[in-house]
PDB file of N, CA and C in Angstrom:
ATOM      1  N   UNK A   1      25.273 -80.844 -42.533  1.00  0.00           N
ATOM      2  CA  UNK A   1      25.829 -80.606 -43.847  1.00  0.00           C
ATOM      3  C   UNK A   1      24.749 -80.197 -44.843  1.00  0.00           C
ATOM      4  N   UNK A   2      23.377 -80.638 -44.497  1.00  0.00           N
ATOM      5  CA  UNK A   2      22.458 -80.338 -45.578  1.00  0.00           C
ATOM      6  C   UNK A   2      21.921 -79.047 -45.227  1.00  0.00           C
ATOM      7  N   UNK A   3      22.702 -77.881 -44.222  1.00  0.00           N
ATOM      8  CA  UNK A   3      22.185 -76.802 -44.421  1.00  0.00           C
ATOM      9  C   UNK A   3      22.859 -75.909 -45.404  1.00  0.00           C
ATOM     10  N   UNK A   4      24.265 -76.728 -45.716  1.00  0.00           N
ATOM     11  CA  UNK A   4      24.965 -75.691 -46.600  1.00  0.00           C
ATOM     12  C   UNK A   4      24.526 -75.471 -47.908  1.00  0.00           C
ATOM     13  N   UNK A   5      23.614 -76.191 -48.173  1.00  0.00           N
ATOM     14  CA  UNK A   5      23.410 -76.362 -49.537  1.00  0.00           C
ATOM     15  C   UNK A   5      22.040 -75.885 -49.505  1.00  0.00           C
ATOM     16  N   UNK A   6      21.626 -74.901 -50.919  1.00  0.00           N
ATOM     17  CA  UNK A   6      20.456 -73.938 -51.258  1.00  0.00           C
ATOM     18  C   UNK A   6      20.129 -75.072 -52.174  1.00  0.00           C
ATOM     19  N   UNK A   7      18.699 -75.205 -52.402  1.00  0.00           N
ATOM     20  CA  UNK A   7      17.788 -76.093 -53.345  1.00  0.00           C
ATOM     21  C   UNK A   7      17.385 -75.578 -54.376  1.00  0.00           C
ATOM     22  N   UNK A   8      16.756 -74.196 -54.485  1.00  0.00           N
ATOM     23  CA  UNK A   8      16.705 -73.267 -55.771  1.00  0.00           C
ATOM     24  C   UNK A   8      17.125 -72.153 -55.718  1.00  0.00           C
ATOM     25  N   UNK A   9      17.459 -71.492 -56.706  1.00  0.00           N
ATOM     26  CA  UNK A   9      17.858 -70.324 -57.011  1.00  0.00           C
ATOM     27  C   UNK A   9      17.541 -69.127 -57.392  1.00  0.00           C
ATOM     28  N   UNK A  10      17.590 -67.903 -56.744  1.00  0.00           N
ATOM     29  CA  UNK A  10      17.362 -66.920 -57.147  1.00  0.00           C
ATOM     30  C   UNK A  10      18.409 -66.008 -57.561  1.00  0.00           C
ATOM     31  N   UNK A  11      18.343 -65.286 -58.584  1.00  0.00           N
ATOM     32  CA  UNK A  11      19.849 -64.600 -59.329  1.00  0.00           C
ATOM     33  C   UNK A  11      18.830 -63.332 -59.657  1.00  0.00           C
ATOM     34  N   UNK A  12      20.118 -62.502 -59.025  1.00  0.00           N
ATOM     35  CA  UNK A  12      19.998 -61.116 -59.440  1.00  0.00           C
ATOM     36  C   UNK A  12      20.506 -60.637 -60.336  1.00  0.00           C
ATOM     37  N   UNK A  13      20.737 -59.901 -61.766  1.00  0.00           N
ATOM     38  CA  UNK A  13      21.731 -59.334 -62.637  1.00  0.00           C
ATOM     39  C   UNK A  13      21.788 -57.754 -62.221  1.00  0.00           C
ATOM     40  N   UNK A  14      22.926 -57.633 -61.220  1.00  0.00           N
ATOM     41  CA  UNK A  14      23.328 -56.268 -60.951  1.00  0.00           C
ATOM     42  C   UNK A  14      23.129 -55.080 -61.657  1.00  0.00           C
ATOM     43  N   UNK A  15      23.456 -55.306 -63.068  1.00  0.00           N
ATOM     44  CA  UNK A  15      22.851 -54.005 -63.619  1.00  0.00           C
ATOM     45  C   UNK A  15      21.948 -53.941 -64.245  1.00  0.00           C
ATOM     46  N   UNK A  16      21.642 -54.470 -64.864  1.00  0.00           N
ATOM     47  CA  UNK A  16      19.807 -54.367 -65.282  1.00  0.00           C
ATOM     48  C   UNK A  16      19.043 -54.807 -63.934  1.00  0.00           C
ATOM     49  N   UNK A  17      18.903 -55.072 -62.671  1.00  0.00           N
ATOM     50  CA  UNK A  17      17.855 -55.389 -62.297  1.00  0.00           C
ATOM     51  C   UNK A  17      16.978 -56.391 -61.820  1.00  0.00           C
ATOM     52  N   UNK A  18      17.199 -57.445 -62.917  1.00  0.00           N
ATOM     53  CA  UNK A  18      16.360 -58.760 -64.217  1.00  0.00           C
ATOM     54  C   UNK A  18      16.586 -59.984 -62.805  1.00  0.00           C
ATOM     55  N   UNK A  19      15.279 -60.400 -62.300  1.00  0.00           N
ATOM     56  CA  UNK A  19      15.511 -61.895 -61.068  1.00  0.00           C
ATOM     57  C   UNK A  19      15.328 -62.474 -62.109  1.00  0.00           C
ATOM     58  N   UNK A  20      15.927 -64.075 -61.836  1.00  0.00           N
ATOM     59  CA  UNK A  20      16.082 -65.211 -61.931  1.00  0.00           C
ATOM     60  C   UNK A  20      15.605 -65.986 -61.203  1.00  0.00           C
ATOM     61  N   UNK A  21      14.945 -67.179 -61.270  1.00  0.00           N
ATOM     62  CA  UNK A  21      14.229 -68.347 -60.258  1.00  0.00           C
ATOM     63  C   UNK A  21      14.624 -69.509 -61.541  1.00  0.00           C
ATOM     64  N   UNK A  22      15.260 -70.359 -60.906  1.00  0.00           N
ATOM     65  CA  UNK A  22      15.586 -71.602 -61.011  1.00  0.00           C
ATOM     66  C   UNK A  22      14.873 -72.829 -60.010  1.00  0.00           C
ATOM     67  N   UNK A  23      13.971 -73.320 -60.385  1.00  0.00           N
ATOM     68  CA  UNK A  23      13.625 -74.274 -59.096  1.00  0.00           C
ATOM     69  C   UNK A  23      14.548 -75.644 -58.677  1.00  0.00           C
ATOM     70  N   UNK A  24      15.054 -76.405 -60.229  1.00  0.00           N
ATOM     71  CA  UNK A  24      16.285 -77.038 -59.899  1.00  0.00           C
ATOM     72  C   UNK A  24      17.329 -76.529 -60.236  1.00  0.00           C
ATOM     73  N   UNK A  25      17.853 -76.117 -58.760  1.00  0.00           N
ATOM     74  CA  UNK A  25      19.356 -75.620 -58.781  1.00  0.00           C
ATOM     75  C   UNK A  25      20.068 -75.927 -57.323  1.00  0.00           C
ATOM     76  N   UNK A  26      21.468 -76.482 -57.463  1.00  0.00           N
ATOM     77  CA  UNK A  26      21.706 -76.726 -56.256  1.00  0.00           C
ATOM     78  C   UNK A  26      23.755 -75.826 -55.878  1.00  0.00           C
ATOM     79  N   UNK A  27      22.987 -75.083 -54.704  1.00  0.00           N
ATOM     80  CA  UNK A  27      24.298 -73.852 -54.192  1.00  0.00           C
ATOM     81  C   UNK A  27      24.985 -73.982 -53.011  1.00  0.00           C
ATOM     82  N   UNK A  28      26.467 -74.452 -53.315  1.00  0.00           N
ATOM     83  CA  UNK A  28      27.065 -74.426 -51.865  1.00  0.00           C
ATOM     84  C   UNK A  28      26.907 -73.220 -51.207  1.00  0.00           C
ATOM     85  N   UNK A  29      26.987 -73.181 -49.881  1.00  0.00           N
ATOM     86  CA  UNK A  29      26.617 -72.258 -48.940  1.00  0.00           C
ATOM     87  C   UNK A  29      25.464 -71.838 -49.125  1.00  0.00           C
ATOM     88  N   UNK A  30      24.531 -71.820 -49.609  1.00  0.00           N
ATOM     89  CA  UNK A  30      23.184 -71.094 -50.629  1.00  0.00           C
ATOM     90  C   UNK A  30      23.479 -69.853 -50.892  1.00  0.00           C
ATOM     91  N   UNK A  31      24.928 -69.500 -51.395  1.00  0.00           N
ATOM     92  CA  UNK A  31      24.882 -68.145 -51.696  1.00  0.00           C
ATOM     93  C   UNK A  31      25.799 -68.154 -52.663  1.00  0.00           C
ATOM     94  N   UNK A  32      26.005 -67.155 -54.105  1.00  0.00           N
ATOM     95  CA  UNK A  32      27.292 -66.961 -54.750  1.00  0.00           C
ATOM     96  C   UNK A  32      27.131 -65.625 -55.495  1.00  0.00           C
ATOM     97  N   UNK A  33      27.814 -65.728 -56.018  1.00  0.00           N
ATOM     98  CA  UNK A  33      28.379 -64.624 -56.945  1.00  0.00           C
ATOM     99  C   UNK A  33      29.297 -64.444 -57.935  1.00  0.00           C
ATOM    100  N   UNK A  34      28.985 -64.201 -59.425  1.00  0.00           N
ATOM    101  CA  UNK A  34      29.390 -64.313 -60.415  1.00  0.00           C
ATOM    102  C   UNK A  34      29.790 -63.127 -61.266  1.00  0.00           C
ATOM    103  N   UNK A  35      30.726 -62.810 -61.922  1.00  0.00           N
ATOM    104  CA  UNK A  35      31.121 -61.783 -62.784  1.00  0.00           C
ATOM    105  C   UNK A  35      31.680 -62.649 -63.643  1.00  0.00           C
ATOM    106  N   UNK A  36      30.946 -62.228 -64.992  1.00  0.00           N
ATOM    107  CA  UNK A  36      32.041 -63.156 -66.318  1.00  0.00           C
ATOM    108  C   UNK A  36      32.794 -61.834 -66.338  1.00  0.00           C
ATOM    109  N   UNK A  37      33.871 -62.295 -67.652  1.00  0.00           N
ATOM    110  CA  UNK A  37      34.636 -60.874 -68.102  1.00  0.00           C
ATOM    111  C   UNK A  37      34.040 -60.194 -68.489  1.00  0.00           C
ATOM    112  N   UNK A  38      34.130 -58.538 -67.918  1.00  0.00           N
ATOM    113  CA  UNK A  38      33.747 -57.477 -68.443  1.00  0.00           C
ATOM    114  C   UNK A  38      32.328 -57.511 -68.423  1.00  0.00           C
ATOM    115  N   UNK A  39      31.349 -58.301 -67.266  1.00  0.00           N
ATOM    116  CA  UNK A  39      29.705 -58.278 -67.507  1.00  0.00           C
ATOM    117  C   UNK A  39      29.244 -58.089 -66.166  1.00  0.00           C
ATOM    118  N   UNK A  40      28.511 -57.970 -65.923  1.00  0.00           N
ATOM    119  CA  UNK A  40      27.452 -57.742 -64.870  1.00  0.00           C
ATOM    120  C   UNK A  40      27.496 -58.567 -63.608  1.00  0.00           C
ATOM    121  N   UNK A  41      27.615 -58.145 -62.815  1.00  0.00           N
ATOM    122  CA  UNK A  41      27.437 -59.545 -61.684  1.00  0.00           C
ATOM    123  C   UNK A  41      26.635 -59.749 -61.567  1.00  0.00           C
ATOM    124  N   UNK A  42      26.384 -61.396 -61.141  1.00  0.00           N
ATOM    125  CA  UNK A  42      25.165 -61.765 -60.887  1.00  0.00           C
ATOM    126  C   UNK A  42      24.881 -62.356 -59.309  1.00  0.00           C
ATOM    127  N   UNK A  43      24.093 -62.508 -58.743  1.00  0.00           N
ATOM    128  CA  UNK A  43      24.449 -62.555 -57.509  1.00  0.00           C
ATOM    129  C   UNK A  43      22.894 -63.407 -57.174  1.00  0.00           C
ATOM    130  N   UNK A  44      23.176 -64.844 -56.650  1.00  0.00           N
ATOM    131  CA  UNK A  44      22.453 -65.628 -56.446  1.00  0.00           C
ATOM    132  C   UNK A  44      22.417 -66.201 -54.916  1.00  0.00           C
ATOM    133  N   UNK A  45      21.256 -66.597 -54.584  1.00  0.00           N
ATOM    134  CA  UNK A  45      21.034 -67.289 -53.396  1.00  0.00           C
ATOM    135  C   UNK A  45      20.166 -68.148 -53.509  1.00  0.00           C
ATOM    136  N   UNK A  46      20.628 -69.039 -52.407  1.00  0.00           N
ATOM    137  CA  UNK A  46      19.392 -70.822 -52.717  1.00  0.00           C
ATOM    138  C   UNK A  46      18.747 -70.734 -51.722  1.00  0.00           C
ATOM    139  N   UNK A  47      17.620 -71.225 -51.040  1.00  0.00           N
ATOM    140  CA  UNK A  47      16.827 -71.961 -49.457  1.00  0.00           C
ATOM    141  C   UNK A  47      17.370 -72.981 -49.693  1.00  0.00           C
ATOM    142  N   UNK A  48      17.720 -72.976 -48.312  1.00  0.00           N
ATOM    143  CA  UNK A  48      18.308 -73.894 -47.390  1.00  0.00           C
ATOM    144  C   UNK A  48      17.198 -74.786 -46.846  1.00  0.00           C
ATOM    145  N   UNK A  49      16.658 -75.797 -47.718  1.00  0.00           N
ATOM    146  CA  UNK A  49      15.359 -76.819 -47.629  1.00  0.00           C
ATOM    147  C   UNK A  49      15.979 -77.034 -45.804  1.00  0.00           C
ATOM    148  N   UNK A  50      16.614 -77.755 -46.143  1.00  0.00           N
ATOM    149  CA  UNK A  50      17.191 -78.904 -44.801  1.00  0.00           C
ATOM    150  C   UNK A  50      17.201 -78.132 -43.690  1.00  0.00           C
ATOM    151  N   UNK A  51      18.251 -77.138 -43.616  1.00  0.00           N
ATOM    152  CA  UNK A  51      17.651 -75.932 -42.268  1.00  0.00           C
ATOM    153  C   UNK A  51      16.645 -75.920 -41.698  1.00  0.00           C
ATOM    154  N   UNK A  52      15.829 -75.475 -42.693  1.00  0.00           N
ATOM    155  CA  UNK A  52      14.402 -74.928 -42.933  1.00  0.00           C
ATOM    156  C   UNK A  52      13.333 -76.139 -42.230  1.00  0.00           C
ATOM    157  N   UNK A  53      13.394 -77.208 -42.554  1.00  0.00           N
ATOM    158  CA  UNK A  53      12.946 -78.392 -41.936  1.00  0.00           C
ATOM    159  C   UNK A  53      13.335 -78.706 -40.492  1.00  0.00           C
ATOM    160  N   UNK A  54      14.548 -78.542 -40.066  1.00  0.00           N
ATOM    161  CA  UNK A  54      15.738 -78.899 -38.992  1.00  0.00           C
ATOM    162  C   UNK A  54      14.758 -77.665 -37.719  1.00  0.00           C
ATOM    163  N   UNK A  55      14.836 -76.385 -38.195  1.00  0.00           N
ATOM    164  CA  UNK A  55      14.364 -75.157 -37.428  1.00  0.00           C
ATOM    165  C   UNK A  55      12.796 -75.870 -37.186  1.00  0.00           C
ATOM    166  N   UNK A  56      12.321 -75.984 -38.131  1.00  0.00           N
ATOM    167  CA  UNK A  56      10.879 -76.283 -37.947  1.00  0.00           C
ATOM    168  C   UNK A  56      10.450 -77.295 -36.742  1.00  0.00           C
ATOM    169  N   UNK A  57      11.372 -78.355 -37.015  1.00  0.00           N
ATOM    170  CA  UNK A  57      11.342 -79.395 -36.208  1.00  0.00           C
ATOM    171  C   UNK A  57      11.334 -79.198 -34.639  1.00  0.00           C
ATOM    172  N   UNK A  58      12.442 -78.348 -34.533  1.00  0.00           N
ATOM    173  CA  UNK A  58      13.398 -77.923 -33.313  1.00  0.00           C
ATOM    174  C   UNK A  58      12.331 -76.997 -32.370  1.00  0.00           C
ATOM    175  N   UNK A  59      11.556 -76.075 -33.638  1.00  0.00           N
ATOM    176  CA  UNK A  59      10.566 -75.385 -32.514  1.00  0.00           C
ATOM    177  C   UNK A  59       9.283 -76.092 -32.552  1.00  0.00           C
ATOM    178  N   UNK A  60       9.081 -77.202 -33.064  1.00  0.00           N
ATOM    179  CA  UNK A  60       7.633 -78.313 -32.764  1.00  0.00           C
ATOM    180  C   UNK A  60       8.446 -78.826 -31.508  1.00  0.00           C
ATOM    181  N   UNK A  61       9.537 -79.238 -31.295  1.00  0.00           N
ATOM    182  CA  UNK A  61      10.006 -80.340 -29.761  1.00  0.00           C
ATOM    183  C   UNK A  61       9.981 -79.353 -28.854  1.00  0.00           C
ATOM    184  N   UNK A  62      10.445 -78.655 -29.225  1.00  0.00           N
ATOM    185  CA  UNK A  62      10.624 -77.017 -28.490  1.00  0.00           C
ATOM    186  C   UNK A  62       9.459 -76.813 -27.219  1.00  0.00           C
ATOM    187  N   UNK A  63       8.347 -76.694 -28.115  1.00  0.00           N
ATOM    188  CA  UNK A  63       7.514 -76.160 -27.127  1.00  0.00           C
ATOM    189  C   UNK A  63       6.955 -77.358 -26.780  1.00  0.00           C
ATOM    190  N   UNK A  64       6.714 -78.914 -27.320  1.00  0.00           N
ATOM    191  CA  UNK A  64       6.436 -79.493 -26.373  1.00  0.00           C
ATOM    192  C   UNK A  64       7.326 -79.926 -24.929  1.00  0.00           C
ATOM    193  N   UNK A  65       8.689 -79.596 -25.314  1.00  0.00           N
ATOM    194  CA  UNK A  65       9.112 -80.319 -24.359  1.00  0.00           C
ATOM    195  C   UNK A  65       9.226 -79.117 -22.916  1.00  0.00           C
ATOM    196  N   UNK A  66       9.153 -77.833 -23.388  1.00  0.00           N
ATOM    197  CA  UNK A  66       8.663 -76.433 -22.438  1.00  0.00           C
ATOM    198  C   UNK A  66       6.999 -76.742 -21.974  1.00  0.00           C
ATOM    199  N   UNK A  67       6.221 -77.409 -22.393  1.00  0.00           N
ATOM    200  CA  UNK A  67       4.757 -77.596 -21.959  1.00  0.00           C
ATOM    201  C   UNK A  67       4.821 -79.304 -20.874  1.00  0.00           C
ATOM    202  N   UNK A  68       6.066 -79.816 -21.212  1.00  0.00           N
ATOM    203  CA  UNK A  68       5.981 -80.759 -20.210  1.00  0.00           C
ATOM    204  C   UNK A  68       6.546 -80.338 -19.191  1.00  0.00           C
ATOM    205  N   UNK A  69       7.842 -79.345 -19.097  1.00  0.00           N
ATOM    206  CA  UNK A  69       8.523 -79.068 -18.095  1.00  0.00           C
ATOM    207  C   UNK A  69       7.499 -78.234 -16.900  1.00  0.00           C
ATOM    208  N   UNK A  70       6.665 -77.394 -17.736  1.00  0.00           N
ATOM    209  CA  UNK A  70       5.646 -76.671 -16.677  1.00  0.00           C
ATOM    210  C   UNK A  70       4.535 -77.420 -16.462  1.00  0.00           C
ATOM    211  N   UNK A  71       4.029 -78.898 -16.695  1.00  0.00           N
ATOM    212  CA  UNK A  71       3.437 -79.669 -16.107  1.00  0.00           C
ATOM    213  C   UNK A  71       4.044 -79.900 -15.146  1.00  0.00           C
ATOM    214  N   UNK A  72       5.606 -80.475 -15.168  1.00  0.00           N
ATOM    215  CA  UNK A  72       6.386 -81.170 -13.883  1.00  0.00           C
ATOM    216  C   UNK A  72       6.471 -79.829 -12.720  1.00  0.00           C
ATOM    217  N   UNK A  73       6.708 -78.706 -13.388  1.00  0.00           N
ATOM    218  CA  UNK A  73       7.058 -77.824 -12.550  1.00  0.00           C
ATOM    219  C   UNK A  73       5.579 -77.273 -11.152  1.00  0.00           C
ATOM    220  N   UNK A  74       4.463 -77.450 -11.787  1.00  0.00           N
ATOM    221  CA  UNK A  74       2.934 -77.179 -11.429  1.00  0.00           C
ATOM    222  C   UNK A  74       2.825 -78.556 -10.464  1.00  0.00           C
ATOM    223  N   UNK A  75       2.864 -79.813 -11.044  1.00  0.00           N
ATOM    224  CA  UNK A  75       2.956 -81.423  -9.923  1.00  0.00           C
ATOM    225  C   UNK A  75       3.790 -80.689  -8.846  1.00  0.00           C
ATOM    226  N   UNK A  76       5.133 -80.576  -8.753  1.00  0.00           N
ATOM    227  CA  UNK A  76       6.020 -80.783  -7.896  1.00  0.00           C
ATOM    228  C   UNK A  76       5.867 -79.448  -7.048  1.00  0.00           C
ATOM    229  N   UNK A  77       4.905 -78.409  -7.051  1.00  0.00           N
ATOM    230  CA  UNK A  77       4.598 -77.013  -6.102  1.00  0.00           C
ATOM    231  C   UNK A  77       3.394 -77.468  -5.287  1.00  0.00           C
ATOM    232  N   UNK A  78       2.241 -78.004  -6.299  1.00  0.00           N
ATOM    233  CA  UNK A  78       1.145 -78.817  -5.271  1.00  0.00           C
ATOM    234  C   UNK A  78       1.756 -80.039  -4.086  1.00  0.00           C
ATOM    235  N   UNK A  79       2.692 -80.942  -4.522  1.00  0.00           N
ATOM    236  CA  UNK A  79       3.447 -81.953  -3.767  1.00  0.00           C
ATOM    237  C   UNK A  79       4.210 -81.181  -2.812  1.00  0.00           C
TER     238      UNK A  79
END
């Protein structure tokens, strides 16, 4: 659940151009999009902290647990 959610924000204003950075800001899905009446859209996206941590994690176990399998695999060809 904590990947759906973006931690800061970046906003685009469609017609001028003009980024936005918000550092506290918090975005379901980390993505949206805004039009008031008759104005510009604005179009924002968050990082996904928690993902971002989750991925990180996943490829640190990752390759250790691929560097143990080709230890076992190297034992069990000499045996």
């Amino acid at each position: 659940m904590g990947s759906l959610i973006g931690v800061t924000s970046f906003s685009l204003n469609w017609t001028t151009g003009i980024w936005f950075f918000q550092p506290i800001f918090a975005l379901l899905f980390a993505a949206g999009a805004l039009r008031p009446n008759y104005g510009p859209w604005n179009i924002s996206f968050g990082v996904p902290v928690v993902a971002i941590i989750v991925i990180i994690k996943w490829i640190r176990t990752g390759r250790h647990a691929l560097a143990a399998d080709r230890t076992d695999e190297g034992i069990e060809a000499i045996a």
